[in-house]
N, C-alpha and C. Protein backbone atom coordinates (compact mmCIF):
# COMPACT_ATOMS: atom_id res chain seq x y z
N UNK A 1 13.23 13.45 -6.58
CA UNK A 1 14.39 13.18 -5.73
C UNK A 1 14.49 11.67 -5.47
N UNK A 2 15.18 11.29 -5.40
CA UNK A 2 15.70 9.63 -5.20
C UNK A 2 16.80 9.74 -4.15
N UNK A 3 16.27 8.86 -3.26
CA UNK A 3 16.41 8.66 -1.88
C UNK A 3 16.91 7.21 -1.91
N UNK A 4 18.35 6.81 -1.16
CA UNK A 4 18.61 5.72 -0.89
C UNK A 4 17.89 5.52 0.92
N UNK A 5 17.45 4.29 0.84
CA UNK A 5 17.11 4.27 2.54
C UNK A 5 17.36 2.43 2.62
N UNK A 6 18.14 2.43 3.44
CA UNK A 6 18.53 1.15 4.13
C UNK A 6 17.64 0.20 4.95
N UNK A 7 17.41 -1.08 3.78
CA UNK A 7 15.66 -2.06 3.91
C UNK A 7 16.06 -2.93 4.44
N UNK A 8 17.21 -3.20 5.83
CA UNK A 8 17.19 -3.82 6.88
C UNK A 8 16.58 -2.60 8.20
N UNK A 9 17.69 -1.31 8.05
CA UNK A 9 17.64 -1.07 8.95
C UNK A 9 17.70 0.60 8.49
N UNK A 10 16.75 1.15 8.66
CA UNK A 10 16.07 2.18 7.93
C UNK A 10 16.23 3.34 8.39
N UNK A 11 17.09 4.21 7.62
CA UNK A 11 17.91 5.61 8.96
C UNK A 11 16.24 6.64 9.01
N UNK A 12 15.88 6.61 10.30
CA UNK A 12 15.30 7.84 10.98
C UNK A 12 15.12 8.79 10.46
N UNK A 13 16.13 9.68 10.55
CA UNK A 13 16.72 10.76 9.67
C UNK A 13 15.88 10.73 8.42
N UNK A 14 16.34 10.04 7.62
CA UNK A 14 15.43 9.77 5.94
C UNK A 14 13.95 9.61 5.86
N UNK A 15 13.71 8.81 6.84
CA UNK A 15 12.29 8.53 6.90
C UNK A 15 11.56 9.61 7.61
N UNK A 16 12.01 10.74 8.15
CA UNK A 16 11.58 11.62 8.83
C UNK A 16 11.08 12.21 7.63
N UNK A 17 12.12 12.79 6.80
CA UNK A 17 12.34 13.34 5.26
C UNK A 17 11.38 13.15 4.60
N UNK A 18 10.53 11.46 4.60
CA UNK A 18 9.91 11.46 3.96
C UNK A 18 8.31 11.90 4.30
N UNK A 19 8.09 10.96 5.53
CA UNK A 19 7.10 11.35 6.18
C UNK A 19 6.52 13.00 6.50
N UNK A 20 7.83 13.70 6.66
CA UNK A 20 7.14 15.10 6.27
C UNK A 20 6.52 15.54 4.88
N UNK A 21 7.20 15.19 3.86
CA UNK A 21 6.90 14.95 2.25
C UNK A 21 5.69 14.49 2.38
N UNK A 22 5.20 13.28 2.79
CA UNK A 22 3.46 12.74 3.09
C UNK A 22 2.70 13.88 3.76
N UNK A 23 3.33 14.05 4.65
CA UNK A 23 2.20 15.52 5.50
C UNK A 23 2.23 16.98 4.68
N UNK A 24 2.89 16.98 3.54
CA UNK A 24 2.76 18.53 2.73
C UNK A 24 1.76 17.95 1.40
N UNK A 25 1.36 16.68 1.90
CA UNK A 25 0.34 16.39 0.77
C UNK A 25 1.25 15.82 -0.45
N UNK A 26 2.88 15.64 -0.67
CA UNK A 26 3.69 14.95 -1.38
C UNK A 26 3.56 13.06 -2.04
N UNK A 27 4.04 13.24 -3.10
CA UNK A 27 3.63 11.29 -3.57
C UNK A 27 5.22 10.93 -3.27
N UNK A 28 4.88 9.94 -3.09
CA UNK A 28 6.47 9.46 -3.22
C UNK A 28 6.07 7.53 -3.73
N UNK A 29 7.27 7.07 -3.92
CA UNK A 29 7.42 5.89 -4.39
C UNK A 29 8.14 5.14 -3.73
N UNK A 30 7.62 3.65 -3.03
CA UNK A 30 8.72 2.70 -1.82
C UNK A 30 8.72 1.73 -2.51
N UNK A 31 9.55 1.17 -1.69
CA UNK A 31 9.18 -0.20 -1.89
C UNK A 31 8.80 -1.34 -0.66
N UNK A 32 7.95 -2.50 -1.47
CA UNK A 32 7.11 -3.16 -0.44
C UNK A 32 7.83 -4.95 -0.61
N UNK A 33 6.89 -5.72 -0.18
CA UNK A 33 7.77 -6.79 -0.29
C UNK A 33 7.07 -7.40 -1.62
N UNK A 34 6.24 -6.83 -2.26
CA UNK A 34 5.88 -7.30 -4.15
C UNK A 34 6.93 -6.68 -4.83
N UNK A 35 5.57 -5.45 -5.17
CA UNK A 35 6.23 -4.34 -6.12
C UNK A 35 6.78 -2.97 -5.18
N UNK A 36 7.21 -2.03 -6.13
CA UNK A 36 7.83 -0.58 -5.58
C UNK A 36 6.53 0.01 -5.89
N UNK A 37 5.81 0.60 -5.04
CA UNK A 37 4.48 1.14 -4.84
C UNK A 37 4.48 2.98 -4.88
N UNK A 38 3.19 3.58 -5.77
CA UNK A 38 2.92 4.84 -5.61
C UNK A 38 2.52 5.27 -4.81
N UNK A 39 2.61 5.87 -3.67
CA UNK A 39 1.42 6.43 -2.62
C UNK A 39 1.25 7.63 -1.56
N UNK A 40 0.41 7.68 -1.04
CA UNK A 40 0.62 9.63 -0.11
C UNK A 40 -0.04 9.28 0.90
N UNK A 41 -0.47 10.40 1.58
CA UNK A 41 -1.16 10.08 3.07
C UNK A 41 -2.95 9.76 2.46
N UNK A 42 -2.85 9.00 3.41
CA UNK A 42 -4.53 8.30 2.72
C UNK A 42 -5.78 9.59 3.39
N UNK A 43 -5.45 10.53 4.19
CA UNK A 43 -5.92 11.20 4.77
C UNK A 43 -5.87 12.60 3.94
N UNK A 44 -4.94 12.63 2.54
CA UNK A 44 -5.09 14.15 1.98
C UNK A 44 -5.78 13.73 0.88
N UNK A 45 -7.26 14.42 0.40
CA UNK A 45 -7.79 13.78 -0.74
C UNK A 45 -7.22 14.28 -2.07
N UNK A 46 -6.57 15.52 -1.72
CA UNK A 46 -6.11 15.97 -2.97
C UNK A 46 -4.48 15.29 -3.51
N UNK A 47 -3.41 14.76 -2.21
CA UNK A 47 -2.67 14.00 -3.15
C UNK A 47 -3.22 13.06 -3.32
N UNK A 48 -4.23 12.00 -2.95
CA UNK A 48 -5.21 11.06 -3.57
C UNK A 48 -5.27 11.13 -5.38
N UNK A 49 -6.44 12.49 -5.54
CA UNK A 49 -6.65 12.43 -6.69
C UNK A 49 -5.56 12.74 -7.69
N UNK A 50 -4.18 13.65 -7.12
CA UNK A 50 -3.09 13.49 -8.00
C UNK A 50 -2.73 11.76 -8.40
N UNK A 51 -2.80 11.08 -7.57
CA UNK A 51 -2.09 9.52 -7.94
C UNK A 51 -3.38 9.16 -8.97
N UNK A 52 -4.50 9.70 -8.83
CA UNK A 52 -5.46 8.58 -9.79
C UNK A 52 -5.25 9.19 -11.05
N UNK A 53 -4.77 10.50 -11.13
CA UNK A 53 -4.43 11.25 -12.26
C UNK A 53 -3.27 10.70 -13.18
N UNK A 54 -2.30 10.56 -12.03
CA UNK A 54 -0.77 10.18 -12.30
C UNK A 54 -1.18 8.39 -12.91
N UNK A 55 -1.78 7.61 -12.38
CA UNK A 55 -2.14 5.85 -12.86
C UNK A 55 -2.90 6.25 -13.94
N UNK A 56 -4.14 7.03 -14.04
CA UNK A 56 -5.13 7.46 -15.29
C UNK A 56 -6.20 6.21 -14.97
N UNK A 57 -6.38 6.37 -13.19
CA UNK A 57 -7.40 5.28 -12.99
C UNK A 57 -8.94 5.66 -12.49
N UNK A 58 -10.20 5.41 -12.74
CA UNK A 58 -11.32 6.12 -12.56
C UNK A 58 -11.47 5.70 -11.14
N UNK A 59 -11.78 6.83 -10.93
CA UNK A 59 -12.19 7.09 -9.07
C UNK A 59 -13.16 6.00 -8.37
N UNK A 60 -13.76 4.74 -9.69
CA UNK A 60 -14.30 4.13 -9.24
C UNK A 60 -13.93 2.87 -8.45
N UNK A 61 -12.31 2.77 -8.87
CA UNK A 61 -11.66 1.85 -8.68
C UNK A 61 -10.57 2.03 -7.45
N UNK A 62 -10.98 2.19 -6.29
CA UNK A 62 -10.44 2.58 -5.09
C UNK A 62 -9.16 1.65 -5.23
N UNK A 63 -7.93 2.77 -4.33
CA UNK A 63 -6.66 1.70 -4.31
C UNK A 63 -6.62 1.45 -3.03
N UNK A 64 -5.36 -0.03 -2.96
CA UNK A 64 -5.64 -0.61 -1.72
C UNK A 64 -4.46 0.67 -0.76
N UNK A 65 -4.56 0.28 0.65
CA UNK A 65 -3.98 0.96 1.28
C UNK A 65 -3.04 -0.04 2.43
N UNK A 66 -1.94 0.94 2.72
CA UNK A 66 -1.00 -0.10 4.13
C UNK A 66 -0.88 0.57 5.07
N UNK A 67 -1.11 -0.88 5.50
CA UNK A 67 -1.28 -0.49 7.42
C UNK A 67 -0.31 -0.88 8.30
N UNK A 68 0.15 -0.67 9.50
CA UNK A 68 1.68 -0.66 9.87
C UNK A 68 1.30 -2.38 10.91
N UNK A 69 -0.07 -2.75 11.41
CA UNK A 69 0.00 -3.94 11.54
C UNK A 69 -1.45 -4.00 12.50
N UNK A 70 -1.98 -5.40 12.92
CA UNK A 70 -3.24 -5.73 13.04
C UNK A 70 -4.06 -4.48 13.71
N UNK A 71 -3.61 -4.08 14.95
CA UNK A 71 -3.96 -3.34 15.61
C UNK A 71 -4.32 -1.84 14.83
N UNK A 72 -3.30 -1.99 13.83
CA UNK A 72 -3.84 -0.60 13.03
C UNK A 72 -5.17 -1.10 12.07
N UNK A 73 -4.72 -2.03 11.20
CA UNK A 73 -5.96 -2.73 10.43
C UNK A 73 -7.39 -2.23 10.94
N UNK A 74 -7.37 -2.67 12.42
CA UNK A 74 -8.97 -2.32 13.23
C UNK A 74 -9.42 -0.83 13.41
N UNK A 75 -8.71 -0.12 13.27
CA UNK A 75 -9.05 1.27 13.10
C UNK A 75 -9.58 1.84 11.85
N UNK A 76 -9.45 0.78 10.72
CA UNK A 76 -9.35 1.04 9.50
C UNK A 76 -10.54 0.49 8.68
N UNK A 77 -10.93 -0.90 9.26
CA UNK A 77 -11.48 -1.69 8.74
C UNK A 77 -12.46 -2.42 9.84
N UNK A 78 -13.58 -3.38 9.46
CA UNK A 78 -13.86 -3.75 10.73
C UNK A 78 -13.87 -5.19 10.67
N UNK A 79 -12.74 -6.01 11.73
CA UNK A 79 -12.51 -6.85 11.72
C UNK A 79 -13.03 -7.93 12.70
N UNK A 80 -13.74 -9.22 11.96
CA UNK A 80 -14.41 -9.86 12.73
C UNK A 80 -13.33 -10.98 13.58
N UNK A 81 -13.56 -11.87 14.39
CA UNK A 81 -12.63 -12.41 15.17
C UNK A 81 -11.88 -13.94 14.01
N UNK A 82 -12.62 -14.06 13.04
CA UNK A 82 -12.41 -14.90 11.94
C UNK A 82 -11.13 -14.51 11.18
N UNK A 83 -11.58 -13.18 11.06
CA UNK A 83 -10.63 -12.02 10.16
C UNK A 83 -9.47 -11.87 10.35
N UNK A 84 -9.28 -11.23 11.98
CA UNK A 84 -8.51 -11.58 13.05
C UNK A 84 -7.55 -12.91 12.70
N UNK A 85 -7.58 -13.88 13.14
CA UNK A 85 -7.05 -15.37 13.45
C UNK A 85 -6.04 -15.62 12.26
N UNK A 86 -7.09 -15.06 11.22
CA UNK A 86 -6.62 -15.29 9.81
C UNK A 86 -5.38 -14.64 9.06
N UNK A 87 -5.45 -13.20 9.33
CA UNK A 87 -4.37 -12.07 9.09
C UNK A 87 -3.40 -12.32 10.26
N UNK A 88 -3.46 -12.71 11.02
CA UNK A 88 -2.92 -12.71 12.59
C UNK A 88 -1.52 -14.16 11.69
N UNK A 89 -2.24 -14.89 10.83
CA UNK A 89 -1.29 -15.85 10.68
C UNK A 89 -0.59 -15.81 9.12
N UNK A 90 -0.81 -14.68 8.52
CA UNK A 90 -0.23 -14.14 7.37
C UNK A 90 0.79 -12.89 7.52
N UNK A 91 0.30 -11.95 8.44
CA UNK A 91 0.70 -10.81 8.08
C UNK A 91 2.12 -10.68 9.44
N UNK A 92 2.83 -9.82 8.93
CA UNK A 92 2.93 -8.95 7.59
C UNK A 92 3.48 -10.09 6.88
N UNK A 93 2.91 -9.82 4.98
CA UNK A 93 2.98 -10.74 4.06
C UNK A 93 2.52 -10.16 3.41
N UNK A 94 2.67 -10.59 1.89
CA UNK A 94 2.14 -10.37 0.47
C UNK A 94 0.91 -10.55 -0.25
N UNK A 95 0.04 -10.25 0.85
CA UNK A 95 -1.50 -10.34 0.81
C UNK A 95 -2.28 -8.67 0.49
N UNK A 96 -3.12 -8.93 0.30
CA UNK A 96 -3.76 -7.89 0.56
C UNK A 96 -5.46 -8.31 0.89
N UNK A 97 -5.92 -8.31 1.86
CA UNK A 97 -7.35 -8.10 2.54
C UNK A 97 -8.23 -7.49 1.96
N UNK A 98 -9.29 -7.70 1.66
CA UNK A 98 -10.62 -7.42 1.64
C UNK A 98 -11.43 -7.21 2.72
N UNK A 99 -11.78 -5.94 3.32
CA UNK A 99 -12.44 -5.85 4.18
C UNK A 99 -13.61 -4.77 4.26
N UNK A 100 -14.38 -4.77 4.80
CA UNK A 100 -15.19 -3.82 5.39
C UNK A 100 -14.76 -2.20 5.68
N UNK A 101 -15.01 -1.10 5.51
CA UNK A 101 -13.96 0.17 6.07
C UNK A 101 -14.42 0.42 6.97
N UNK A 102 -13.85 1.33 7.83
CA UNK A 102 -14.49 1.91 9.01
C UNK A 102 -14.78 3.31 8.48
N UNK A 103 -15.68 3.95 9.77
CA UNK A 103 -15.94 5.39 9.18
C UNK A 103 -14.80 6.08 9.00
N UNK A 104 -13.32 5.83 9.95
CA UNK A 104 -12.12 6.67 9.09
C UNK A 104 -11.51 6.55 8.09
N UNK A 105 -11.88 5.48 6.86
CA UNK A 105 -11.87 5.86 5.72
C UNK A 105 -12.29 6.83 4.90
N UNK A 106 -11.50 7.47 4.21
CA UNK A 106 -12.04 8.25 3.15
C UNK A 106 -12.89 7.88 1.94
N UNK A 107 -14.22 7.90 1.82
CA UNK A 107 -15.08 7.93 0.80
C UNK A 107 -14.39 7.60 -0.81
N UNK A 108 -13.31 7.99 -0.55
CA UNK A 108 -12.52 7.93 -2.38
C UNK A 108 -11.67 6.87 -2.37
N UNK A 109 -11.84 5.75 -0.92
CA UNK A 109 -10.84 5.09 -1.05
C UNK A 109 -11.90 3.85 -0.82
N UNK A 110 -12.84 3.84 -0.66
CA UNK A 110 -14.11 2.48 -0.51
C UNK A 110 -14.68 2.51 -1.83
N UNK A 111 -14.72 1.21 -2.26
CA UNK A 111 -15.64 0.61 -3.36
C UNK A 111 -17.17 1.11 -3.07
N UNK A 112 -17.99 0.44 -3.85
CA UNK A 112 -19.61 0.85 -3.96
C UNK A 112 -20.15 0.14 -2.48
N UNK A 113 -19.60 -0.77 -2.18
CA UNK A 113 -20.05 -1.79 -0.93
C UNK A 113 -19.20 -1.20 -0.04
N UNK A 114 -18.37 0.14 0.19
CA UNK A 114 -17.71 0.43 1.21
C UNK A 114 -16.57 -0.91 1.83
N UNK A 115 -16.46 -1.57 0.97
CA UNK A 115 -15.03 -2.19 1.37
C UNK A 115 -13.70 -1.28 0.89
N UNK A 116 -12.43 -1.90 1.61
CA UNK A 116 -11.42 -1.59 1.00
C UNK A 116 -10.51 -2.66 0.79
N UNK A 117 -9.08 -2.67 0.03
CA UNK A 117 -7.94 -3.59 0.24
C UNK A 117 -6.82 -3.18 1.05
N UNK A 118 -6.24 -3.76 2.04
CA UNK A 118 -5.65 -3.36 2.75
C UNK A 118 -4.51 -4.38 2.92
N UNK A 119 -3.18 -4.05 3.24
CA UNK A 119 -2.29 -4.79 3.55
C UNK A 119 -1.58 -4.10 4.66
N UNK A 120 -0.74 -5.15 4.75
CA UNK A 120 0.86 -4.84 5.82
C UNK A 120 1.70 -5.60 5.55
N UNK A 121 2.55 -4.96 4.15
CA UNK A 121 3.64 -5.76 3.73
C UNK A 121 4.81 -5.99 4.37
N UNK A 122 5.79 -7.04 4.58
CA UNK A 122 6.81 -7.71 5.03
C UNK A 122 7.81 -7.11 4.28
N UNK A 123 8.19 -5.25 4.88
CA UNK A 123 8.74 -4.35 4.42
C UNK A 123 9.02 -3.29 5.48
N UNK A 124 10.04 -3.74 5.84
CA UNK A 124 10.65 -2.28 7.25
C UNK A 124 10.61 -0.95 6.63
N UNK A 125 10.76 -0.50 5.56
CA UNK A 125 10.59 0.69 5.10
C UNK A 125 9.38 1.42 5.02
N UNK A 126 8.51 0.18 4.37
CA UNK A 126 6.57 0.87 4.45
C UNK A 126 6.34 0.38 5.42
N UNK A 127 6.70 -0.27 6.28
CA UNK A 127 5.77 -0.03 7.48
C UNK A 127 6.37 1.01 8.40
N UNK A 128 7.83 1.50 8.29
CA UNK A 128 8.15 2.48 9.84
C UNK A 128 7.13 3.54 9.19
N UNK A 129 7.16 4.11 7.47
CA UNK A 129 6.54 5.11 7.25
C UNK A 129 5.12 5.24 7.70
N UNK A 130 4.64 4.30 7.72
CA UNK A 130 2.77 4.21 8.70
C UNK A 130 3.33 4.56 9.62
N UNK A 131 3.95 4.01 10.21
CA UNK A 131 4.21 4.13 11.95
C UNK A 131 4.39 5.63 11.79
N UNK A 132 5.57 6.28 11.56
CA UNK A 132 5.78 7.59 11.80
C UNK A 132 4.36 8.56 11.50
N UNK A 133 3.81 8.40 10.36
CA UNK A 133 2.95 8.87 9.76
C UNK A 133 1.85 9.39 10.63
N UNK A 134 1.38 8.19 10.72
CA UNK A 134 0.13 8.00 11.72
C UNK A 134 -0.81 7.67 11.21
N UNK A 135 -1.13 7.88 9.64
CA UNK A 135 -2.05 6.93 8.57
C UNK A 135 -1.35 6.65 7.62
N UNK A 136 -2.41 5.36 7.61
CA UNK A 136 -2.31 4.77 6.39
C UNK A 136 -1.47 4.93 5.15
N UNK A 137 -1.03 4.43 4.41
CA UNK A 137 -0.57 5.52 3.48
C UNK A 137 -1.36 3.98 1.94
N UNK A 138 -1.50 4.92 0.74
CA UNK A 138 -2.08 4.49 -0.72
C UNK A 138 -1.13 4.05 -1.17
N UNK A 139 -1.30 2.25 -1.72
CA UNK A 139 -1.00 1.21 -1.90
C UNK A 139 -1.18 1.25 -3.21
N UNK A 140 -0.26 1.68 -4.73
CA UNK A 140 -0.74 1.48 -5.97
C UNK A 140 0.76 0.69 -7.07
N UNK A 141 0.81 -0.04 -7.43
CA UNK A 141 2.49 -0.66 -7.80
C UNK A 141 2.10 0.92 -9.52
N UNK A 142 3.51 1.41 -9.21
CA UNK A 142 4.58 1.74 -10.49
C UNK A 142 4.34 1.07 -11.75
N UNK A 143 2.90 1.97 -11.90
CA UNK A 143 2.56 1.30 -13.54
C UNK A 143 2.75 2.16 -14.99
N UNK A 144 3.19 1.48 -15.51
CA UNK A 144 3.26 2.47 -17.17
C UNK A 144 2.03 2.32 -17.92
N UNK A 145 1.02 3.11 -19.08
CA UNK A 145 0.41 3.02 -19.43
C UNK A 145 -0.22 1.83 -20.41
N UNK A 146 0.97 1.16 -20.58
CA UNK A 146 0.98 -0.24 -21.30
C UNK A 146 0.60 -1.62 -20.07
N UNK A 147 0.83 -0.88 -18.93
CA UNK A 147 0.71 -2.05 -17.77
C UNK A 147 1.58 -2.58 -17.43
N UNK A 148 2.87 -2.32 -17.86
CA UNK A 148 4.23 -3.01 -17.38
C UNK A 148 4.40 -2.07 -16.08
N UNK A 149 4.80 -3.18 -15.33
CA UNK A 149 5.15 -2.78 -13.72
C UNK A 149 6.71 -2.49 -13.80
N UNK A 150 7.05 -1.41 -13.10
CA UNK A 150 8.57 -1.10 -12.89
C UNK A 150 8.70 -1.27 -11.77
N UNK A 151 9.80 -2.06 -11.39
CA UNK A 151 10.10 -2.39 -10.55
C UNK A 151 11.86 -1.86 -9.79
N UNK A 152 11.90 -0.80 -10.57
CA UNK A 152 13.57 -0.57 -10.43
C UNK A 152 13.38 1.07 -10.37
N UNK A 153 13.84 1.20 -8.62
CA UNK A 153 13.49 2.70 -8.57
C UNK A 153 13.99 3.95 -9.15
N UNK A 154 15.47 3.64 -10.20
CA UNK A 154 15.69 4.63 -11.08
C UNK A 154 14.89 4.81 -12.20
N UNK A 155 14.20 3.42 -12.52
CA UNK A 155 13.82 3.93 -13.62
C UNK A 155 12.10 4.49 -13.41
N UNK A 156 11.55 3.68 -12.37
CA UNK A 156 10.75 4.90 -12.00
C UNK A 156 10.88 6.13 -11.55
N UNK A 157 12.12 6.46 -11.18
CA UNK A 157 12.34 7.84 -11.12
C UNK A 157 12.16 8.45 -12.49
N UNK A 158 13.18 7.64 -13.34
CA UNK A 158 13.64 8.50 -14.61
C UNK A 158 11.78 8.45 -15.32
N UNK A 159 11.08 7.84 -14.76
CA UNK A 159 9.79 7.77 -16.00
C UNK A 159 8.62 8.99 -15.31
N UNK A 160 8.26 8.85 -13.74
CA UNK A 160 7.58 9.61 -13.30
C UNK A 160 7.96 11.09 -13.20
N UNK A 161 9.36 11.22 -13.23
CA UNK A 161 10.20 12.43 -12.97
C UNK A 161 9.21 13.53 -11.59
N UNK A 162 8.74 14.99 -12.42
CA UNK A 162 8.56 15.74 -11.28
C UNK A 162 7.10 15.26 -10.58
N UNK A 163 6.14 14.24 -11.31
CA UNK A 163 5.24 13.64 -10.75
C UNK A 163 5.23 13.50 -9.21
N UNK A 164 6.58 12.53 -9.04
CA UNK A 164 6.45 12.33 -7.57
C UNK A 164 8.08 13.00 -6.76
N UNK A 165 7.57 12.90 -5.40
CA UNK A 165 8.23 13.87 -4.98
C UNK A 165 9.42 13.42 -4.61
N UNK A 166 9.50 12.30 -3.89
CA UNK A 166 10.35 11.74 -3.55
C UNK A 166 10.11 10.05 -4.07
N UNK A 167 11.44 9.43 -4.77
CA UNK A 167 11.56 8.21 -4.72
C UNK A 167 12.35 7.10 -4.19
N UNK A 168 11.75 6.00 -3.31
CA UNK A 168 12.97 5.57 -1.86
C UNK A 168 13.66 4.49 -2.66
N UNK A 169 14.80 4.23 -3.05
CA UNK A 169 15.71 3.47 -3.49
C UNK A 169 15.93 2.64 -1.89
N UNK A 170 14.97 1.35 -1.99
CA UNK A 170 14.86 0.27 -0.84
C UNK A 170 15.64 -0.77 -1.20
N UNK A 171 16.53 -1.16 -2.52
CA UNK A 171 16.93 -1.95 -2.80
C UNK A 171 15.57 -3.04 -3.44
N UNK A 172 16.61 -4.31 -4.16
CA UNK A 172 15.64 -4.98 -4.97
C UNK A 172 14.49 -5.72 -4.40
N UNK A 173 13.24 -5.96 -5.11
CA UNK A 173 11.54 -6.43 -4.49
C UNK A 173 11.80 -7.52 -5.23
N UNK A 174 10.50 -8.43 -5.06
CA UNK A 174 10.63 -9.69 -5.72
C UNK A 174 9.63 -9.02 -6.99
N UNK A 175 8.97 -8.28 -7.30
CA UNK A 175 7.83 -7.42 -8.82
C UNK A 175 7.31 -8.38 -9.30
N UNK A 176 6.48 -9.31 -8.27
CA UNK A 176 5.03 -9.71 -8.38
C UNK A 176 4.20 -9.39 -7.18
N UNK A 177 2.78 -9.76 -7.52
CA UNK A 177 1.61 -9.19 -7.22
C UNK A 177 1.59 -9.98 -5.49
N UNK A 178 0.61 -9.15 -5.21
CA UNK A 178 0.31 -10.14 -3.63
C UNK A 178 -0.91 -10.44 -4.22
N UNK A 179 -1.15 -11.89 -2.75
CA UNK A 179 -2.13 -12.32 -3.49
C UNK A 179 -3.23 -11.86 -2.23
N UNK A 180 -4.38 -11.32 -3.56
CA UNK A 180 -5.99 -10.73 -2.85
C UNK A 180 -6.52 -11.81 -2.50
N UNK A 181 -7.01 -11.62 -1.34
CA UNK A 181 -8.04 -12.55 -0.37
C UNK A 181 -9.12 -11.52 0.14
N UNK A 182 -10.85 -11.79 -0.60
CA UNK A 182 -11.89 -10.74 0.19
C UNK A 182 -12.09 -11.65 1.65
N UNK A 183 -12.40 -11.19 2.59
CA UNK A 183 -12.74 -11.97 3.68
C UNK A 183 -14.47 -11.34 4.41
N UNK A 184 -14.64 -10.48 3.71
CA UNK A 184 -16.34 -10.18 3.78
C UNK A 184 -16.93 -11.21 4.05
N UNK A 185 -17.94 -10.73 5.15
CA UNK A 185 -19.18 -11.98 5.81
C UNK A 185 -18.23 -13.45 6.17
N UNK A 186 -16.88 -12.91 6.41
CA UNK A 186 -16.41 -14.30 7.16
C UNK A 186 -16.28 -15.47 6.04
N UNK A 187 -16.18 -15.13 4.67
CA UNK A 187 -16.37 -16.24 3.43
C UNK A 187 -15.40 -15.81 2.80
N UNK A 188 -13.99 -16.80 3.59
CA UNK A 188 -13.07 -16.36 1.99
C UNK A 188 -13.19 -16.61 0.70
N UNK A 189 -12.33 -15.41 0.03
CA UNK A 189 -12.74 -15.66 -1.47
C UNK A 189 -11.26 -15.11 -2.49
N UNK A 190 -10.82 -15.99 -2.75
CA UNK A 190 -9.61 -15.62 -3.63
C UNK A 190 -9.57 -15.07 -5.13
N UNK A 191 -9.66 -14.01 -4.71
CA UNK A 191 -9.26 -12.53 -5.67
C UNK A 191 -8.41 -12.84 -6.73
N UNK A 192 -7.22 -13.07 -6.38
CA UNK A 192 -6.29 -13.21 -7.10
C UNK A 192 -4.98 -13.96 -6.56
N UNK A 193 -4.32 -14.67 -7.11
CA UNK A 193 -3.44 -15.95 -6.86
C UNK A 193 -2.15 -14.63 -7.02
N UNK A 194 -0.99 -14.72 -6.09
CA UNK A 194 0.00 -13.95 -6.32
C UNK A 194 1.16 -14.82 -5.39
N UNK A 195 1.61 -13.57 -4.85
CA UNK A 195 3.34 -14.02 -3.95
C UNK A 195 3.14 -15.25 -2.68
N UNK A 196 2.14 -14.46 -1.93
CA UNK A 196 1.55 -15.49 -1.30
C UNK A 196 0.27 -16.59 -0.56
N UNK A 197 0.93 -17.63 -0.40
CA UNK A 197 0.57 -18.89 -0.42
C UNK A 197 -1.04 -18.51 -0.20
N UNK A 198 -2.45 -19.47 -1.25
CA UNK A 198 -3.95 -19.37 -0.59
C UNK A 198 -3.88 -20.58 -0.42
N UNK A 199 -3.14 -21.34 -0.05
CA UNK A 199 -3.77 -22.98 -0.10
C UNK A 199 -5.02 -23.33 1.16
N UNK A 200 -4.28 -22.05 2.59
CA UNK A 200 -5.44 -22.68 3.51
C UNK A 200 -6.99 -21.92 3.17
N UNK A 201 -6.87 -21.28 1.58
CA UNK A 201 -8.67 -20.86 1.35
C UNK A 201 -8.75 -21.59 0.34
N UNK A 202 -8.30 -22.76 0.24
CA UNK A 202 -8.78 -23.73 -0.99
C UNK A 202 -10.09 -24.76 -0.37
């Protein structure tokens, strides 16, 4: 199903629609302020392992997850006052965090060191859906098996078809990467160079 939803100002109504779709264990597809992202409630393990099925990615390779904003982050992750200061002056933005998990992570979503990646993209659509939600929801961009990112929610409709359940036509993303920052032991470390700015971890 392909869903138009309005990425100023985001009808209720729709997002209700969807957020129930997340609580029947449903995938759906948004969009964020990179890419148009795959993801479900981070709390059902079984639509979990449908998305690692659906990417064809090994369970070893945890995906990142979004959070509706700092205060949620700390429930999620455990954030030192460094950590804090730092996200406090990015987010929401085109980052994604490296952090520590807390015990309410799910096991399938922490690396071998029990970290995770976490964001809160500069996106009224994925974030009311946390909000309504109440978790987290799985952070994976609309990939084809060749690695080309789609970025255009018909045609990830037309490619994933009955895969996912619902797809939110948010209007156009900018379909590049955010940029990874680990912030473990208080030592930033740049992951990966993307949308936005690392100059103050140079």
């Amino acid at each position: 199903m392909l869903l138009r939803i309005n990425p100023e100002n985001p009808q209720r109504r729709l997002l209700k629609r969807v957020v129930d779709t997340l609580k029947d264990g449903g995938i759906i597809a948004y969009p964020t302020d990179t890419y148009y992202g795959i993801g479900c409630d981070i709390m059902n393990k079984k639509a979990i392992q449908k998305i690692y099925r659906l990417r064809q990615r090994p369970t070893k390779k945890p995906f990142s997850f979004i959070c509706s904003d700092l205060k949620n982050i700390s429930l999620y992750a455990k954030v030192s006052n460094y950590a804090y200061r730092t996200m406090r002056r990015l987010l929401p933005g085109p980052y994604t965090f490296i952090l520590e998990g807390s015990r309410l992570v799910p096991k399938i979503m922490l690396t071998r060191r029990k970290t995770a990646g976490i964001r809160v993209p500069d996106n009224s659509i994925a974030l009311s859906l946390v909000r309504y939600l109440g978790h987290p929801i799985i952070n994976t961009s609309a990939k084809l098996p060749d690695s080309t990112i789609l970025s255009d929610p018909l045609l990830i409709h037309d490619h994933f078809g009955p895969n996912i359940d619902i797809v939110i036509d948010g209007g156009p993303v900018p379909g590049r990467p955010s940029s990874v920052i680990s912030l473990i032991e208080d030592t930033p470390q740049i992951v990966r160079v993307g949308l936005g700015s690392v100059e103050m971890f140079l």
